[in-house]
N, C-alpha and C. Protein backbone atom coordinates (compact mmCIF):
# COMPACT_ATOMS: atom_id res chain seq x y z
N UNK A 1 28.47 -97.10 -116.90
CA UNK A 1 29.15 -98.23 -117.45
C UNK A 1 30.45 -98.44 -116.67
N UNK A 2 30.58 -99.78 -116.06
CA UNK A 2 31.92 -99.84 -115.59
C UNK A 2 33.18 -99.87 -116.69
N UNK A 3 34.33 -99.61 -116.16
CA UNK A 3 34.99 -99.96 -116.75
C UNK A 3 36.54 -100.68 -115.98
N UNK A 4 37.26 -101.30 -116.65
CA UNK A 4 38.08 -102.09 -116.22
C UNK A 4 39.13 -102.73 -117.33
N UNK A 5 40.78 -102.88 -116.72
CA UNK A 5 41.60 -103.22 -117.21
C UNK A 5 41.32 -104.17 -118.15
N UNK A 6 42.36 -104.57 -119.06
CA UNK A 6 42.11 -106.19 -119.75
C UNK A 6 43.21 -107.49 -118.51
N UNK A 7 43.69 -107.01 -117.66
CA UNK A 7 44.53 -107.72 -117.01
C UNK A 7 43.22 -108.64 -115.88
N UNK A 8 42.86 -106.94 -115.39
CA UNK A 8 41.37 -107.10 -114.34
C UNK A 8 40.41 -108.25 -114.82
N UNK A 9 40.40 -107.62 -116.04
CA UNK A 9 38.95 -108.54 -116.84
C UNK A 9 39.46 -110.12 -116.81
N UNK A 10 40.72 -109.87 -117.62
CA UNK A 10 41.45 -111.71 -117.00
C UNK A 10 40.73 -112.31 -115.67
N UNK A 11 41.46 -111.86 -114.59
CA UNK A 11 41.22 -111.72 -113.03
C UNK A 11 40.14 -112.70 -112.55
N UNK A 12 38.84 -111.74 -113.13
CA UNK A 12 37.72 -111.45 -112.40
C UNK A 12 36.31 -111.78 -113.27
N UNK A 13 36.68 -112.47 -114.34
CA UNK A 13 35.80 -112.44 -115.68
C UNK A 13 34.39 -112.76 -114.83
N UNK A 14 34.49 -114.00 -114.70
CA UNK A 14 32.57 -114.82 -114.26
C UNK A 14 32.31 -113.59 -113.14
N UNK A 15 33.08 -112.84 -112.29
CA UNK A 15 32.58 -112.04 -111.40
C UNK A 15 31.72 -110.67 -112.28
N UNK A 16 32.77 -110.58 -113.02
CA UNK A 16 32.16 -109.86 -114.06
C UNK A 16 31.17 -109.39 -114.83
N UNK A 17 30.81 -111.02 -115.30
CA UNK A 17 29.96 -111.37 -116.21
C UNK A 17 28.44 -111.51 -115.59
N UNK A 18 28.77 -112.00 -114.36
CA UNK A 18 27.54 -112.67 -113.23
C UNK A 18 27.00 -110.63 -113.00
N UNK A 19 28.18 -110.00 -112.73
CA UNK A 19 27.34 -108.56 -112.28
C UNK A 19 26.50 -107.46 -113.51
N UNK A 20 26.97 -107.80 -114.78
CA UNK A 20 26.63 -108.03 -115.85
C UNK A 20 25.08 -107.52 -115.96
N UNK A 21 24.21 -108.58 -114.85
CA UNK A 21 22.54 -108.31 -114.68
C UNK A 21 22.56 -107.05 -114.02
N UNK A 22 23.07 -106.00 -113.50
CA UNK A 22 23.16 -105.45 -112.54
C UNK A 22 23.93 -103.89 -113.33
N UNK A 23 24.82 -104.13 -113.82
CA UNK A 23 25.73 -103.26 -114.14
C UNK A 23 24.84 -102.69 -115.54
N UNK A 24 24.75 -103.62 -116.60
CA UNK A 24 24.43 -103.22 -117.69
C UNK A 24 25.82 -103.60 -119.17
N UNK A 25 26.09 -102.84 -118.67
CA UNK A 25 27.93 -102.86 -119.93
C UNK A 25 29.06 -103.06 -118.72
N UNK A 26 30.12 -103.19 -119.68
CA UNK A 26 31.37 -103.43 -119.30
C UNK A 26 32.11 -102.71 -120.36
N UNK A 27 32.84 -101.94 -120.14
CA UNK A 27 34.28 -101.63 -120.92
C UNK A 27 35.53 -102.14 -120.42
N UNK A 28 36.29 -102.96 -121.38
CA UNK A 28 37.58 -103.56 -121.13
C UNK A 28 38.76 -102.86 -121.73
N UNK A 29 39.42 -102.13 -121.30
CA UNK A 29 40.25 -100.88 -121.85
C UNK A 29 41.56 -101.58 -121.58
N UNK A 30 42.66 -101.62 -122.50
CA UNK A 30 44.06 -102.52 -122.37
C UNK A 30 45.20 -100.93 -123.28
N UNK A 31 45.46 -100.38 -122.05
CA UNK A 31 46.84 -99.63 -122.13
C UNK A 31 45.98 -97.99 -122.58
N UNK A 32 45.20 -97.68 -121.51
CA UNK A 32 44.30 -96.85 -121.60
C UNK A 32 43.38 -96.53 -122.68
N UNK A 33 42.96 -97.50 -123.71
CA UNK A 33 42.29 -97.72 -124.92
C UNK A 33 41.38 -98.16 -124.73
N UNK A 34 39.72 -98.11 -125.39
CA UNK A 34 39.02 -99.00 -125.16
C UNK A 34 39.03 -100.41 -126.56
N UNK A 35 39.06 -101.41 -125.69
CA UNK A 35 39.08 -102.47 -126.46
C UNK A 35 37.93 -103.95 -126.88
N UNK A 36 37.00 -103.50 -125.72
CA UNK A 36 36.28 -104.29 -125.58
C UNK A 36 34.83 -103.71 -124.95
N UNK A 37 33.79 -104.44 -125.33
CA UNK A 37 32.26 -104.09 -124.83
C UNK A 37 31.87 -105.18 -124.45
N UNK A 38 31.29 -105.29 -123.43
CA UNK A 38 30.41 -106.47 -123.16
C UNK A 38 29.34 -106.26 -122.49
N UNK A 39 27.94 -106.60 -122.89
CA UNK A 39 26.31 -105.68 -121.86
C UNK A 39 25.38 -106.87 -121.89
N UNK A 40 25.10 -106.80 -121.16
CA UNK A 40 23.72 -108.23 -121.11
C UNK A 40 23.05 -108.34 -121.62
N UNK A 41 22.23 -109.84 -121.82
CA UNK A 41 21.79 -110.24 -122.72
C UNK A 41 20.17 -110.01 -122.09
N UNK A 42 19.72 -109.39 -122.85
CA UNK A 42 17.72 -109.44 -122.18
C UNK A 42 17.14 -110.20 -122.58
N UNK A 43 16.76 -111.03 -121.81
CA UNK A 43 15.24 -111.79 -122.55
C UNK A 43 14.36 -111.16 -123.57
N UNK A 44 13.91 -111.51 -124.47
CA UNK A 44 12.65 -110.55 -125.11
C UNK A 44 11.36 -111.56 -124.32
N UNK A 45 10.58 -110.62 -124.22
CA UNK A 45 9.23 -111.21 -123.55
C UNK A 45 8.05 -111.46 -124.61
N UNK A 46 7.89 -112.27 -124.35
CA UNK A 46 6.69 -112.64 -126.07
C UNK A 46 5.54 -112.50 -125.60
N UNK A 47 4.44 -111.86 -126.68
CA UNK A 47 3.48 -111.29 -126.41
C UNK A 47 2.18 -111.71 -125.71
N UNK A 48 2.76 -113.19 -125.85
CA UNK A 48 1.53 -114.27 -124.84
C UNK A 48 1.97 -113.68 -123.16
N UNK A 49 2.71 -113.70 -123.30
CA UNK A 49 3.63 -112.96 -121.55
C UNK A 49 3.05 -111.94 -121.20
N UNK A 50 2.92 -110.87 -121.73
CA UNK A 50 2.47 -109.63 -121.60
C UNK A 50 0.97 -109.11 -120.81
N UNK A 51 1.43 -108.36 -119.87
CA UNK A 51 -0.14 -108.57 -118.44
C UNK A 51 -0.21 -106.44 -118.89
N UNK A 52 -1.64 -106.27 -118.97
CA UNK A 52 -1.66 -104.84 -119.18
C UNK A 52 -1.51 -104.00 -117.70
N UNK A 53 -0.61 -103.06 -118.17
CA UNK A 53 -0.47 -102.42 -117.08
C UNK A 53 -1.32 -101.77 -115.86
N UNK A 54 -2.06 -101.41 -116.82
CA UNK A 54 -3.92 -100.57 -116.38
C UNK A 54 -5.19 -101.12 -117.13
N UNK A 55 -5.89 -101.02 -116.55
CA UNK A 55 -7.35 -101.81 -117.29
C UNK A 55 -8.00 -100.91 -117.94
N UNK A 56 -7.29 -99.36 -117.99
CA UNK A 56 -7.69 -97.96 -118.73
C UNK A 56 -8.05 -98.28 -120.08
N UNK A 57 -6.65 -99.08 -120.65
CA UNK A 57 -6.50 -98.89 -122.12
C UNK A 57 -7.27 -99.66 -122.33
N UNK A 58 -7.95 -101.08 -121.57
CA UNK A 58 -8.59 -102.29 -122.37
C UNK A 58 -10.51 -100.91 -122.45
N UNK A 59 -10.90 -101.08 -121.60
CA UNK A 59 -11.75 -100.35 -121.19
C UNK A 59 -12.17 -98.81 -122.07
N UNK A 60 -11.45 -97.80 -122.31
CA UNK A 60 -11.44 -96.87 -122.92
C UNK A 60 -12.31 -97.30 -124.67
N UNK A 61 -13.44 -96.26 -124.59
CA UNK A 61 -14.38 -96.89 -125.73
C UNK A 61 -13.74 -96.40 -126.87
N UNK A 62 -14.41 -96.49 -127.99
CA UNK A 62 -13.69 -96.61 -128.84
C UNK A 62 -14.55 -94.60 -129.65
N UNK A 63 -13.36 -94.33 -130.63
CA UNK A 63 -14.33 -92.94 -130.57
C UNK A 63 -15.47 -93.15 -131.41
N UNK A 64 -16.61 -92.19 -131.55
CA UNK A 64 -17.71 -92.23 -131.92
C UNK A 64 -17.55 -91.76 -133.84
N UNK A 65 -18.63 -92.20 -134.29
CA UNK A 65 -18.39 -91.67 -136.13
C UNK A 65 -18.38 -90.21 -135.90
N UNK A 66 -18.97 -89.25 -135.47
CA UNK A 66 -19.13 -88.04 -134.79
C UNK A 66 -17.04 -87.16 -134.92
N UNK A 67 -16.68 -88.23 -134.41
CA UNK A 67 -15.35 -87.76 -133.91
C UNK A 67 -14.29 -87.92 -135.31
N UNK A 68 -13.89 -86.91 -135.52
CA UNK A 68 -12.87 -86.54 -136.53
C UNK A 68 -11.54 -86.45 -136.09
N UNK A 69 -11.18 -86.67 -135.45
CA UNK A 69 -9.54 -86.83 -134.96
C UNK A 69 -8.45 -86.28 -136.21
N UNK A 70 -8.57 -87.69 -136.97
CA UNK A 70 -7.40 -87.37 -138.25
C UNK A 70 -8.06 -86.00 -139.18
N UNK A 71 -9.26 -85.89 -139.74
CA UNK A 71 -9.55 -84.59 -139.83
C UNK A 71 -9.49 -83.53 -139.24
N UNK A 72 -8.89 -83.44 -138.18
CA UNK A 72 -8.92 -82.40 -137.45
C UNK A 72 -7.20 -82.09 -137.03
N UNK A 73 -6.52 -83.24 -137.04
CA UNK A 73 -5.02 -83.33 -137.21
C UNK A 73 -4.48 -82.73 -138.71
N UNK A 74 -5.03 -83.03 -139.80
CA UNK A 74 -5.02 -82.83 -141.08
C UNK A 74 -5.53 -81.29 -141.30
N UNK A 75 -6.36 -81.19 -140.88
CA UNK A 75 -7.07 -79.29 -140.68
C UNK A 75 -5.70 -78.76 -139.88
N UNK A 76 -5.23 -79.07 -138.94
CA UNK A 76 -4.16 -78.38 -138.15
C UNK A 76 -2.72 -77.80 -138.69
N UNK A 77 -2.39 -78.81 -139.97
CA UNK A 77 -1.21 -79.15 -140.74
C UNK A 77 -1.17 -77.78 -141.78
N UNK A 78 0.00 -77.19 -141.62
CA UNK A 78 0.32 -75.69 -142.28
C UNK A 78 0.11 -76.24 -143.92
């Protein structure tokens, strides 16, 4: 996290703000205090957006009646 004066932050703000994508946070500290936060804003990506990473997970069958998983998680449990 950078950090920087409140005089600086005056200064240099849009330089600031623009590095912002890059930096993450900002601390604005005025008379060795911290006084201020400022961190970028993320897009949220909506789920129509979303491309799968691997074609593993689409692909991977599904388990068989045979297969007890949670019974067998549940058998494990003290």
């Amino acid at each position: 996290m950078q950090t920087v004066t409140l005089s600086e932050a005056q200064k240099h703000l849009s330089e600031l703000v623009r590095d912002l994508a890059h930096e993450g946070e900002l601390l604005i500290t005025d008379a060795n205090q911290p006084v201020a936060q400022l961190s970028s804003v993320t897009r949220r990506t909506s789920l129509h957006n979303l491309e799968p990473k691997s074609i593993g997970a689409v692909l991977r069958p599904f388990p068989s009646p045979s297969d007890d998983t949670l019974g067998e998680l549940l058998d494990a449990t003290p």
